[in-house]
Structures are given as C-alpha cells and as structure tokens.
Protein backbone atom coordinates (compact mmCIF):
# COMPACT_ATOMS: atom_id res chain seq x y z
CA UNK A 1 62.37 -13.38 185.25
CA UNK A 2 59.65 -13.43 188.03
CA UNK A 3 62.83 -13.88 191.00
CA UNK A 4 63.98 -10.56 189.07
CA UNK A 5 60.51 -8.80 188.96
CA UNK A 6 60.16 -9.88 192.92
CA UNK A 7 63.81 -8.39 194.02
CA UNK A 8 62.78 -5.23 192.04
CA UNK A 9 59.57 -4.69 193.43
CA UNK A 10 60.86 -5.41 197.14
CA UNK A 11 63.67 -2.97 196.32
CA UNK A 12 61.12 -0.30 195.19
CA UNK A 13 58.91 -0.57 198.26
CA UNK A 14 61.91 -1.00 200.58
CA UNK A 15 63.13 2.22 199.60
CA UNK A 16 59.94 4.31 199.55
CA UNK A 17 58.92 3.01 203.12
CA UNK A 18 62.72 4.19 204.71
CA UNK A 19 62.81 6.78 202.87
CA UNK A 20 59.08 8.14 203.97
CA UNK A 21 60.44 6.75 207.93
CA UNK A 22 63.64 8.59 207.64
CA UNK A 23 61.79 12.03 206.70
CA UNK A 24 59.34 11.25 209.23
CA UNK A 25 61.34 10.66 211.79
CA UNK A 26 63.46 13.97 210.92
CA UNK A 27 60.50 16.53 210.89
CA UNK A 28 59.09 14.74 213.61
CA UNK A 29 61.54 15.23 215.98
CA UNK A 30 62.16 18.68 214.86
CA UNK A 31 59.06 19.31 215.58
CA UNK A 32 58.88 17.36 218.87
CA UNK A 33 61.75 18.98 220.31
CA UNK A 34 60.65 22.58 219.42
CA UNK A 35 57.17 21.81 221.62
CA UNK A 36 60.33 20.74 224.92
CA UNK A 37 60.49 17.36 224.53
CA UNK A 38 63.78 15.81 223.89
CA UNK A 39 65.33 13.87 221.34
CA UNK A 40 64.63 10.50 222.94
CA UNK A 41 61.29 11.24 223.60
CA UNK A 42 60.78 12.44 220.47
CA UNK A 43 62.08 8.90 219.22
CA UNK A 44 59.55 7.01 221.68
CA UNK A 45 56.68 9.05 220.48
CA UNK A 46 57.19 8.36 217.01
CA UNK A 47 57.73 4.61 218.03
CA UNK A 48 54.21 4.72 220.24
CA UNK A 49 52.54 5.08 216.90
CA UNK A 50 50.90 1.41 215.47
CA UNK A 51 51.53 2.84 211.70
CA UNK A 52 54.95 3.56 211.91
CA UNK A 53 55.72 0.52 214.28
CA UNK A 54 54.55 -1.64 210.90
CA UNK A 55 55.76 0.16 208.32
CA UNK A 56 59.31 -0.10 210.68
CA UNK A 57 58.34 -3.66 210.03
CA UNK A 58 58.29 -4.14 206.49
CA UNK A 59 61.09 -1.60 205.12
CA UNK A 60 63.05 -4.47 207.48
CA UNK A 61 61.66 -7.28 206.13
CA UNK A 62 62.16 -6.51 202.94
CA UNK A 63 66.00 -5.56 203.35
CA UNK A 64 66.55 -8.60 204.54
CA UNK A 65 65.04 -10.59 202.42
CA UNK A 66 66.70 -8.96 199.90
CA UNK A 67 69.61 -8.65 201.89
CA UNK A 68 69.88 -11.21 204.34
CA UNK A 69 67.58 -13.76 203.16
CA UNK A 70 69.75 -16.54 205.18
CA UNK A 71 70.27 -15.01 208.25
CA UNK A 72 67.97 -15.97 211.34
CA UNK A 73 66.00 -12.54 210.90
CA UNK A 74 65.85 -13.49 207.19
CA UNK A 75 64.88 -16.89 207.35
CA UNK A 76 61.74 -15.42 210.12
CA UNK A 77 60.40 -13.09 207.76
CA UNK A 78 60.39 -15.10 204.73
CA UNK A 79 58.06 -17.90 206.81
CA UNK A 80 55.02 -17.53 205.37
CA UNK A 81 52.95 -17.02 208.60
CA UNK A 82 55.32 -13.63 209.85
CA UNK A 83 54.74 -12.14 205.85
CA UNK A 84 50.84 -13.16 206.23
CA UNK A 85 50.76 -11.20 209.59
CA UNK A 86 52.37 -8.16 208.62
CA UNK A 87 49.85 -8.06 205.88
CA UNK A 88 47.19 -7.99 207.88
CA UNK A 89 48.69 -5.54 210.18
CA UNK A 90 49.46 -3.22 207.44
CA UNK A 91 45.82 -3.55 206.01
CA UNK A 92 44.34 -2.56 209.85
CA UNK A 93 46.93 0.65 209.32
CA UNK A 94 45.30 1.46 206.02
CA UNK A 95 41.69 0.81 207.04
CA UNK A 96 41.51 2.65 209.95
CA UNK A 97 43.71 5.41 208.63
CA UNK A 98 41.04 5.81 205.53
CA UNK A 99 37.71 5.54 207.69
CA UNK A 100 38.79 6.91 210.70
CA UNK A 101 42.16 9.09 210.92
CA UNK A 102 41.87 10.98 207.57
CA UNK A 103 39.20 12.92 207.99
CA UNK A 104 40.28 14.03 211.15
CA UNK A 105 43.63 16.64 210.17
CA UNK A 106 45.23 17.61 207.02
CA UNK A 107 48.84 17.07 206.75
CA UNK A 108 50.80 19.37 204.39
CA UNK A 109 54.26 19.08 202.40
CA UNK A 110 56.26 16.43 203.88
CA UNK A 111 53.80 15.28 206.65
CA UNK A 112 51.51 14.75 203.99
CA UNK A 113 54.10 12.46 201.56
CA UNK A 114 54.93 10.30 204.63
CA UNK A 115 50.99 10.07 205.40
CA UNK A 116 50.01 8.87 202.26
CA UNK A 117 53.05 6.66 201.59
CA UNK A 118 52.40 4.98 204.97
CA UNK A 119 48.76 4.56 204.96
CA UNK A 120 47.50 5.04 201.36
CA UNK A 121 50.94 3.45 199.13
CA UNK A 122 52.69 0.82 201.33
CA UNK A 123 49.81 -1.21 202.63
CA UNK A 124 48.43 -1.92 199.42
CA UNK A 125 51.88 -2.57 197.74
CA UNK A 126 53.03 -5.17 200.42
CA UNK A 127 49.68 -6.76 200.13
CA UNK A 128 50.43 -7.50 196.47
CA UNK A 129 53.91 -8.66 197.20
CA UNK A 130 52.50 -10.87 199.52
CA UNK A 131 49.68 -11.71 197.06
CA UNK A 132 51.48 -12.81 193.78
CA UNK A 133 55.41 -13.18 195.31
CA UNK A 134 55.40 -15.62 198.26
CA UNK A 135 54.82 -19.08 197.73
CA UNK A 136 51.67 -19.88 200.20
CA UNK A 137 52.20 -22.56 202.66
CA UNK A 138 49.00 -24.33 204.80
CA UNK A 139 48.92 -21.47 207.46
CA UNK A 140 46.66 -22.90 210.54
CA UNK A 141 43.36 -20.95 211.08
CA UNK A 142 45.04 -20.76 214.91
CA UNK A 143 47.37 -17.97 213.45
CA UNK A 144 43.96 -15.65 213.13
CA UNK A 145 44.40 -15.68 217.07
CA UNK A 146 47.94 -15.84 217.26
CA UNK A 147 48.29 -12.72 215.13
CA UNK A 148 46.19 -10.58 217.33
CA UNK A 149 48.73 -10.69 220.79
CA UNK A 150 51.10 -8.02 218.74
CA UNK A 151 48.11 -5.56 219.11
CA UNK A 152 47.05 -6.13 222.36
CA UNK A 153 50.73 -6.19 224.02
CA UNK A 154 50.44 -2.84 221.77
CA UNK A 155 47.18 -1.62 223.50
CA UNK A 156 48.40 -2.67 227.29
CA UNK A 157 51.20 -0.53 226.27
CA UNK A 158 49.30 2.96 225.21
CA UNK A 159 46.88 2.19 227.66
CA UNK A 160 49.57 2.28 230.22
CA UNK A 161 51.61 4.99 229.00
CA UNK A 162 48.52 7.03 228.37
CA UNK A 163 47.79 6.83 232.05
CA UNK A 164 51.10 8.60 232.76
CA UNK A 165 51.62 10.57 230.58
CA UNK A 166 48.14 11.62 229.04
CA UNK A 167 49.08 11.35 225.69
CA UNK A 168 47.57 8.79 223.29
CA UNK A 169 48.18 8.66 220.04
CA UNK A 170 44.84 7.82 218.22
CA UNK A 171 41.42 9.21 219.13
CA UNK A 172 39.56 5.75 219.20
CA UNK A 173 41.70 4.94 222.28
CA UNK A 174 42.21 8.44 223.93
CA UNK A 175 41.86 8.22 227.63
CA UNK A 176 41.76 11.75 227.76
CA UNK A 177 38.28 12.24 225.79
CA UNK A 178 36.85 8.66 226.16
CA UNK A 179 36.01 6.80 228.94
CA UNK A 180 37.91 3.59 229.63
CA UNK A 181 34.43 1.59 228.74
CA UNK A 182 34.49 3.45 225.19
CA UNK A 183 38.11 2.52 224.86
CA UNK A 184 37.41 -0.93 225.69
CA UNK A 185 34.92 -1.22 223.32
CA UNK A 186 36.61 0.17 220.40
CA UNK A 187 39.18 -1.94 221.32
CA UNK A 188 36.93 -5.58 221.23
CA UNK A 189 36.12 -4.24 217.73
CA UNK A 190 39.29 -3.97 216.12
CA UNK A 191 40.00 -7.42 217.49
CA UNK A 192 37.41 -8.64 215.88
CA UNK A 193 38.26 -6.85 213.08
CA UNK A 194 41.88 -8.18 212.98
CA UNK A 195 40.38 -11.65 213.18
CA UNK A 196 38.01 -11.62 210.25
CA UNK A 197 40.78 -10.09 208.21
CA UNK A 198 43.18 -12.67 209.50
CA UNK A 199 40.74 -15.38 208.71
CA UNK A 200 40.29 -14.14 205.49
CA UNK A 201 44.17 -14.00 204.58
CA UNK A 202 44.51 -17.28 205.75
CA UNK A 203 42.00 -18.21 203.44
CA UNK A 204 43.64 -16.99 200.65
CA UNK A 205 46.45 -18.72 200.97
CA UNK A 206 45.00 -21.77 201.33
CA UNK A 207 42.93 -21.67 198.15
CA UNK A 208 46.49 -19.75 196.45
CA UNK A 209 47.81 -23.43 197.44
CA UNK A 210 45.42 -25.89 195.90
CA UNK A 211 45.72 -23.73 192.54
C-alpha cells in the first residue's frame, strides 16, 4: 500500500513539475525571441536560472525512479545522499524565492502558474517525499560541504557569463547594480545558508534512522 501511495505521489509531482517546465520553457522562449534573441539562447537563459536548473532536477529524478529505477541514472538518484541534496537545493529555491524574489515582480497567467508551482508547490512536495518515502541511510556530516560545490560551480558560472554578457539572472548577484564585494558577500551567506540547512537535513535523517 505505502510502495503504491509513493509511485502515486512521485507520479503526481513528476507531472506537475514538466508540465510547469514545458509551459515555461514555451512562453519563455516566445518571449525571448520576440526581445532578438534566438532560440538557443533563449534555451541557455532559461537554463542560467538556479530554480529551473533544480526543478529540471527532480521532474528527472522522479521519472526515473519511477521509470528507470535500475538504470545507472536510477540507481544515482535513489542513493540517499543525491535525494537529500536536491532537497536542500529545492528548499534554497523556495526560501529565497519567498524572502527575496517575490516581492520584487508580479507574474500573471501562465508566468504566474509556473512561479508558484516552482517555488511555492514543488519544493515543499519533494521535501515530503523525501521526508516520509525514502528509507534514510547514515549520510556523513561531510555531505553538508560536499553539497555546496553544485552552487558555487553555479556562481563561477553567472559570475562569468554576467561579465560578458551583462545579464544576471537574480538581483542578489547582479553585477550590473552591485559591486563585486556586495556580490561576494551575498554569496558567503547563502553558503552558509546551504550549510546549516544541509546540516540540518542530515540530521534528520539520522534521527529518521534510529526510530
């Protein structure tokens, strides 16, 4: 009964999150293209953005688990230490999203259904999947640090591209308002910010363990 609650509820979210990427990625580009860029970079700036990068993420981890749970790809995501990082990377999405992004525009129609299903529905509904479906193993506390060289191989990456191009796609790290001390510093906190949240979810897992 619980394997069939666990299939359903990965189906559920699976399909919400690509269906909210494959709108996205539809307006977007329309959009994109009618201010002269082209389709392909349209495609790279929706891919420069950390939110849809992890919500990329879990629509496919999810398939394949449901899908392709013993394939090599399948077999990676179901480890316990890949599903406990994309947690925490989809909680920094929703944080920063809610006490940051929000209040700064107002998406309307379809913008706003992807918005909200990407920062407001899917983080907290793959926390719980990873919360009462996945069996926790003894993560080490090293993962905390391990976890946090996906965002900064992200943030070498804007950075860099920013520096080019002059486009960066959140304000906290935009070169062209901030100086590159601000950005630096914002920067150090999130770290710091992904570590006590990685901490903690290691935590959890340990004491979801011993019970």
């Amino acid at each position: 009964m619980k394997q069939q609650l666990k299939s359903s509820y990965m189906a559920v979210l699976a399909i919400l999150v690509w269906l909210a990427l494959g709108i996205e990625f539809y307006i977007s580009t329309i959009k994109y293209m009618a201010e002269g860029r082209t389709f392909g970079g349209a495609i790279v700036q929706l891919l420069s953005f950390f939110t849809i990068q992890n919500n990329l993420l879990i629509a496919l981890s999810l398939t394949l688990l449901l899908l392709a749970p013993a394939s090599k790809w399948g077999r990676f995501f179901s480890k316990p230490s890949v599903l406990g990082g994309l947690s925490l990377y989809i909680i920094i999405v929703c944080v920063v999203y809610q006490l940051i992004l929000r209040k700064e525009h107002t998406q309307h129609g379809w913008f706003r259904f992807c918005d909200e299903v990407f920062h407001s529905i899917s983080p907290p509904m793959f926390v719980i999947f990873w919360l009462v479906f996945i069996t926790k193993d003894n993560v080490p506390w090293s993962k905390a640090f391990t976890w946090l060289i996906y965002p900064f191989i992200y943030f070498i990456y804007i950075i860099t591209r920013g520096t080019f191009t002059g486009y960066y796609p959140y304000s906290f790290i935009d070169g062209n308002k901030l100086t590159y001390a601000q950005i630096g510093i914002n920067f150090v906190l999130l770290l710091i910010t992904f570590l006590i949240i990685g901490f903690g979810l290691i935590g959890i897992s340990r004491l979801a363990k011993r019970n």
